[in-house]
Every structure is written in structure tokens, then in C-alpha cells.
C-alpha atoms as a PDB file:
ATOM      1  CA  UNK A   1      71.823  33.241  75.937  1.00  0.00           C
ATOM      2  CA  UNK A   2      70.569  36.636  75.461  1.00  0.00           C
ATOM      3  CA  UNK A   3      74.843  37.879  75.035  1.00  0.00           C
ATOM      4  CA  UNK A   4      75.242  35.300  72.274  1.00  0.00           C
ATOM      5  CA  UNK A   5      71.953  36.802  70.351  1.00  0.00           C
ATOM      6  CA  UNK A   6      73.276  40.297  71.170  1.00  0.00           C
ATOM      7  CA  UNK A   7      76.886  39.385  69.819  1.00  0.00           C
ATOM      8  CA  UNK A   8      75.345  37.752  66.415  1.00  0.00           C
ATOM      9  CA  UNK A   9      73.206  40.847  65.959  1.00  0.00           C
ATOM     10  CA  UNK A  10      76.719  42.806  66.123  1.00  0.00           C
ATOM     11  CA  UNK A  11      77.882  41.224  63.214  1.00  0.00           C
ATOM     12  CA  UNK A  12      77.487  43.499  60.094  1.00  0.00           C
ATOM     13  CA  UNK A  13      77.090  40.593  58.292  1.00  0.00           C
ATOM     14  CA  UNK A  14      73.781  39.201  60.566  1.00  0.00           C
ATOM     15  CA  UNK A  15      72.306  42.949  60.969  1.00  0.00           C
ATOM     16  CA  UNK A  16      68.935  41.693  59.226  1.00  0.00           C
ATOM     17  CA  UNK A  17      66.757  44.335  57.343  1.00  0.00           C
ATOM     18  CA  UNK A  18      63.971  43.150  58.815  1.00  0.00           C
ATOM     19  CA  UNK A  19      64.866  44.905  62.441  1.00  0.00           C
ATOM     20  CA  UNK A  20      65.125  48.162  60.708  1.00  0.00           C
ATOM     21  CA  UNK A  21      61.881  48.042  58.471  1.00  0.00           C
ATOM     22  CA  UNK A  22      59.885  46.562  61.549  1.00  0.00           C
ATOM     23  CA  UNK A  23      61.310  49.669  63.897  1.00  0.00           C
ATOM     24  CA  UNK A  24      60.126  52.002  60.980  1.00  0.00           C
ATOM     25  CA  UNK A  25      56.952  50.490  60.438  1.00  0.00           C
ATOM     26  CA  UNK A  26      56.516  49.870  64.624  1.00  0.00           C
ATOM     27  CA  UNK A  27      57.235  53.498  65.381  1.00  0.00           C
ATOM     28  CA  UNK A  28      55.233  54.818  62.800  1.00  0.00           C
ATOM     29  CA  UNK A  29      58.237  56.988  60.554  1.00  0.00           C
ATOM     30  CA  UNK A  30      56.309  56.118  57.703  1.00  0.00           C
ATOM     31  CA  UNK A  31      52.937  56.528  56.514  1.00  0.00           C
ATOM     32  CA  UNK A  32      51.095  52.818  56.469  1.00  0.00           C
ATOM     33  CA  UNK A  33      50.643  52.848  52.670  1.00  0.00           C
ATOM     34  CA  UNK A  34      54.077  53.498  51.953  1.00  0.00           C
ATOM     35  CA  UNK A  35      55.560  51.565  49.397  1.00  0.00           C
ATOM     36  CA  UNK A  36      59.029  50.077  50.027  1.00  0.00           C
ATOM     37  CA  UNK A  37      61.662  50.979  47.121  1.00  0.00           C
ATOM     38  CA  UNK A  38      63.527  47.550  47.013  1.00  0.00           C
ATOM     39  CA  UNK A  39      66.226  48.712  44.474  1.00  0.00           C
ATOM     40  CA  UNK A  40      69.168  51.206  43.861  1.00  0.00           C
ATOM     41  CA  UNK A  41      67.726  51.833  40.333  1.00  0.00           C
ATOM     42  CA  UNK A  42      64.391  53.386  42.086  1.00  0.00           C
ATOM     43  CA  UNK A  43      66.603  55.889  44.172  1.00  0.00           C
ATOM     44  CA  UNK A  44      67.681  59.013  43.464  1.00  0.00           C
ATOM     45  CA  UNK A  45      71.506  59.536  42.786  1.00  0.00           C
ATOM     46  CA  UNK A  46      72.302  60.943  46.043  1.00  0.00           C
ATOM     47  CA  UNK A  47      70.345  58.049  47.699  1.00  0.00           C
ATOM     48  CA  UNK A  48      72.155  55.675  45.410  1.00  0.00           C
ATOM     49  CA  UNK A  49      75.355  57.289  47.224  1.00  0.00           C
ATOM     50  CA  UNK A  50      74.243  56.617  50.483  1.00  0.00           C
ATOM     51  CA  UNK A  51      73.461  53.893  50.182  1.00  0.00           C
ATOM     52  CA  UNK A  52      76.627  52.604  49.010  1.00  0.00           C
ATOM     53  CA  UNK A  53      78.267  54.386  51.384  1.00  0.00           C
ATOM     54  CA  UNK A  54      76.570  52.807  54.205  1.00  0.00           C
ATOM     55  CA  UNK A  55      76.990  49.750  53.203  1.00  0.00           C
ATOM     56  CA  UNK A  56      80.897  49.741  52.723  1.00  0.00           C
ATOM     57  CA  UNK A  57      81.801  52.152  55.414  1.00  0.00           C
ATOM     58  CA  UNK A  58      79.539  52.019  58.107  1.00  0.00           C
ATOM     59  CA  UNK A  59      78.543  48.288  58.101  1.00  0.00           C
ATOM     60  CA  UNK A  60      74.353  49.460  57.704  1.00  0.00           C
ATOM     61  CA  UNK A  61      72.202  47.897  55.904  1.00  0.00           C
ATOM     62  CA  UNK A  62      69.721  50.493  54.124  1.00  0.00           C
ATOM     63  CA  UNK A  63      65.586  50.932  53.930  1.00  0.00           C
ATOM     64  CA  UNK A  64      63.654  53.047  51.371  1.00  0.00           C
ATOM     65  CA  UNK A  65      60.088  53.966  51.235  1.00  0.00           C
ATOM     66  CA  UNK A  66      58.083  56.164  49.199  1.00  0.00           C
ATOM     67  CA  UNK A  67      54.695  57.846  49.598  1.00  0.00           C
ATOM     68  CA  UNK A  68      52.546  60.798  47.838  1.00  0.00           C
ATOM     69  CA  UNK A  69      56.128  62.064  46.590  1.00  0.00           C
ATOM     70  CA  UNK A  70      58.273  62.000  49.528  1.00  0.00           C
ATOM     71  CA  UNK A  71      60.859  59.073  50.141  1.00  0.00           C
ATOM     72  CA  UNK A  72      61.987  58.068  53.426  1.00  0.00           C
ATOM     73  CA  UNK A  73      65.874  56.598  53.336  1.00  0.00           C
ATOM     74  CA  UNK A  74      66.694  54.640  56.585  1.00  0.00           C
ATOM     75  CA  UNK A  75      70.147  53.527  57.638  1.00  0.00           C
ATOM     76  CA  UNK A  76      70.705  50.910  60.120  1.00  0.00           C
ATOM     77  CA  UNK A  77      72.761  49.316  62.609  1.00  0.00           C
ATOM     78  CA  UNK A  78      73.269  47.247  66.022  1.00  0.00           C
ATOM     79  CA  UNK A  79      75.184  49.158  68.606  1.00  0.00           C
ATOM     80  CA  UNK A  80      76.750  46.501  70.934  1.00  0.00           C
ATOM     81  CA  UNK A  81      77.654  48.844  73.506  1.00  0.00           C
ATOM     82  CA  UNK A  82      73.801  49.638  74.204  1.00  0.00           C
ATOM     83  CA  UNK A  83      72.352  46.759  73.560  1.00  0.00           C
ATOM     84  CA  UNK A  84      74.416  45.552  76.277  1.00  0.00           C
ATOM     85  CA  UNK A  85      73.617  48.346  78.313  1.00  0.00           C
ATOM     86  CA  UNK A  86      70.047  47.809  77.647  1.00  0.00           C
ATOM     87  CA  UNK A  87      69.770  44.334  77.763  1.00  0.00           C
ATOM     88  CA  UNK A  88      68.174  43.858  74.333  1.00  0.00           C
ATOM     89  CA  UNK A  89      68.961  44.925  71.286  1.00  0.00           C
ATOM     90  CA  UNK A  90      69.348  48.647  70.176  1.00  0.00           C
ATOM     91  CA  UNK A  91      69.150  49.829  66.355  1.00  0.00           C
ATOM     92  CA  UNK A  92      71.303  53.475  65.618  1.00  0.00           C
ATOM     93  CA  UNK A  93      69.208  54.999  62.618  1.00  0.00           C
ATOM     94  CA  UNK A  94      69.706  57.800  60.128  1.00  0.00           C
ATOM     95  CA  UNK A  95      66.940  59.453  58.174  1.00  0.00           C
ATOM     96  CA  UNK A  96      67.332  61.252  54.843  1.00  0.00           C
ATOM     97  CA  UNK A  97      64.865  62.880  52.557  1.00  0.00           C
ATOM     98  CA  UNK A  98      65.350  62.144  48.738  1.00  0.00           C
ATOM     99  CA  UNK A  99      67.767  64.964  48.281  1.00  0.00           C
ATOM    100  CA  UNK A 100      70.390  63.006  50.506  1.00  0.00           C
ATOM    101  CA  UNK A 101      70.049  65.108  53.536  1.00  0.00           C
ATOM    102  CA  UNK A 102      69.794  63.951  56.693  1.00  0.00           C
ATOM    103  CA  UNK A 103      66.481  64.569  58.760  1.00  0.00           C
ATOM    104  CA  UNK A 104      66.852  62.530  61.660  1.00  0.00           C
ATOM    105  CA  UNK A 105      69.034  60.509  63.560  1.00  0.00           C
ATOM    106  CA  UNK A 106      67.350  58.395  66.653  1.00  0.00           C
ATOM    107  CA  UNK A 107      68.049  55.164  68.404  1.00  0.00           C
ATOM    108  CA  UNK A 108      65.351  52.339  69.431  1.00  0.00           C
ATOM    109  CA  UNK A 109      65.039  49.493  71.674  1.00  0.00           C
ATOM    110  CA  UNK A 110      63.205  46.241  71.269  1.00  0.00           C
ATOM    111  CA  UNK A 111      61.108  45.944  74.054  1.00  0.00           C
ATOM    112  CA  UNK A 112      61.001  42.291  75.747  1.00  0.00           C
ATOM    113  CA  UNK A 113      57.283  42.314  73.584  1.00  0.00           C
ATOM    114  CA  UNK A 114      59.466  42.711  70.365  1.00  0.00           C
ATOM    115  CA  UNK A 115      58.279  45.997  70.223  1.00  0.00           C
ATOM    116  CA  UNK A 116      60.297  48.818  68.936  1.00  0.00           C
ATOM    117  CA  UNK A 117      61.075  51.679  70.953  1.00  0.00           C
ATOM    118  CA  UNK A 118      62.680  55.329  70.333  1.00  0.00           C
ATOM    119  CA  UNK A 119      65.258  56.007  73.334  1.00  0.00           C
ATOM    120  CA  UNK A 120      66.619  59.105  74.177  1.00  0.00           C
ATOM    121  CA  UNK A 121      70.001  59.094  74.922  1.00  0.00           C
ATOM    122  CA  UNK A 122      70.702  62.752  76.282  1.00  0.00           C
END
């Protein structure tokens, strides 16, 4: 049972937005007032690219927020491999700032309380 969930949160297509906002919001990435940005048209251009970059290439789905001038820009995705290896499912995530650049890249694990964890992979 849990292999079938794992394999349907492989698809692209089934990689649900909600796993990435609630592994921002659960390990605390963003401040808890942040507002989410729910629209290309409220990014800047080089978040605009990103994002649709992501989407076509990388098969991520994409998460802004924005707080006291900074914006957070999340990409998203299932890795099968460690979710397997884990036994539960594990989110790869990129950060960028509102310039585009990249300011983190971490992975987290849903804990069996549906709690989201960072891993370190080293």
C-alpha cells in the first residue's frame, strides 16, 4: 500500500502543491505572516522564468511567498529513489531569492506524524 502511494506521488502530474507549502510552512522557511504570491503576474521576471522552467523541464511544481520585502521562491518535487529508501515520501527543494538566485537546496521527509522533516543526505 504504502509503494502504490509512493509511485502516485512520483507522477509529475500528482506532485500536489500542498506537500511543498506544508514542508515550508512545517519547517519554518518562511516567516508565519507571509503572504503566498499565487500568480506569475506577482513575480518578478526572473521568477516568472523559473518558474516556467520548472515546470516544463524539471516536472516541479512551484511556491512563492512574500514578507516585509523579501520573497521566498520554492521548487518542488518527489524523488522516488528516496522515498523508497526512506519509506515515506521525500520532497527535493530549491530556494531562490527574488533576483532568481538560488539560496538553498535541501531535501525533507514526512515523518509517519505527517510531519515534515529536513534530511541530510551527506
Amino acid at each position: 500500500m504504502e509503494t502504490t502511494r509512493l509511485r502516485r506521488k512520483q507522477n509529475p502530474d500528482v506532485v500536489r502543491e500542498e506537500s511543498v507549502e506544508a514542508c515550508v510552512r512545517g519547517i519554518h522557511m518562511v516567516p508565519r505572516d507571509a503572504v503566498r504570491v499565487n500568480s506569475l503576474s506577482e513575480l518578478t521576471i526572473p521568477l516568472r522564468r523559473l518558474a516556467h522552467l520548472n515546470t516544463l523541464t524539471e516536472s516541479a511544481v512551484w511556491r512563492a511567498w512574500s514578507h516585509a520585502g523579501a520573497t521566498w521562491f520554492v521548487t518542488g518535487w518527489t524523488s522516488f529513489e528516496l522515498s523508497q529508501e526512506h519509506g515515506r515520501p521525500v520532497l527535493q527543494m530549491r530556494v531562490y531569492n527574488q533576483e532568481g538566485m538560488l539560496q538553498e537546496a535541501l531535501t525533507c521527509v514526512q515523518t509517519l506524524a505527517s510531519i515534515w522533516e529536513r534530511i541530510d543526505l551527506r
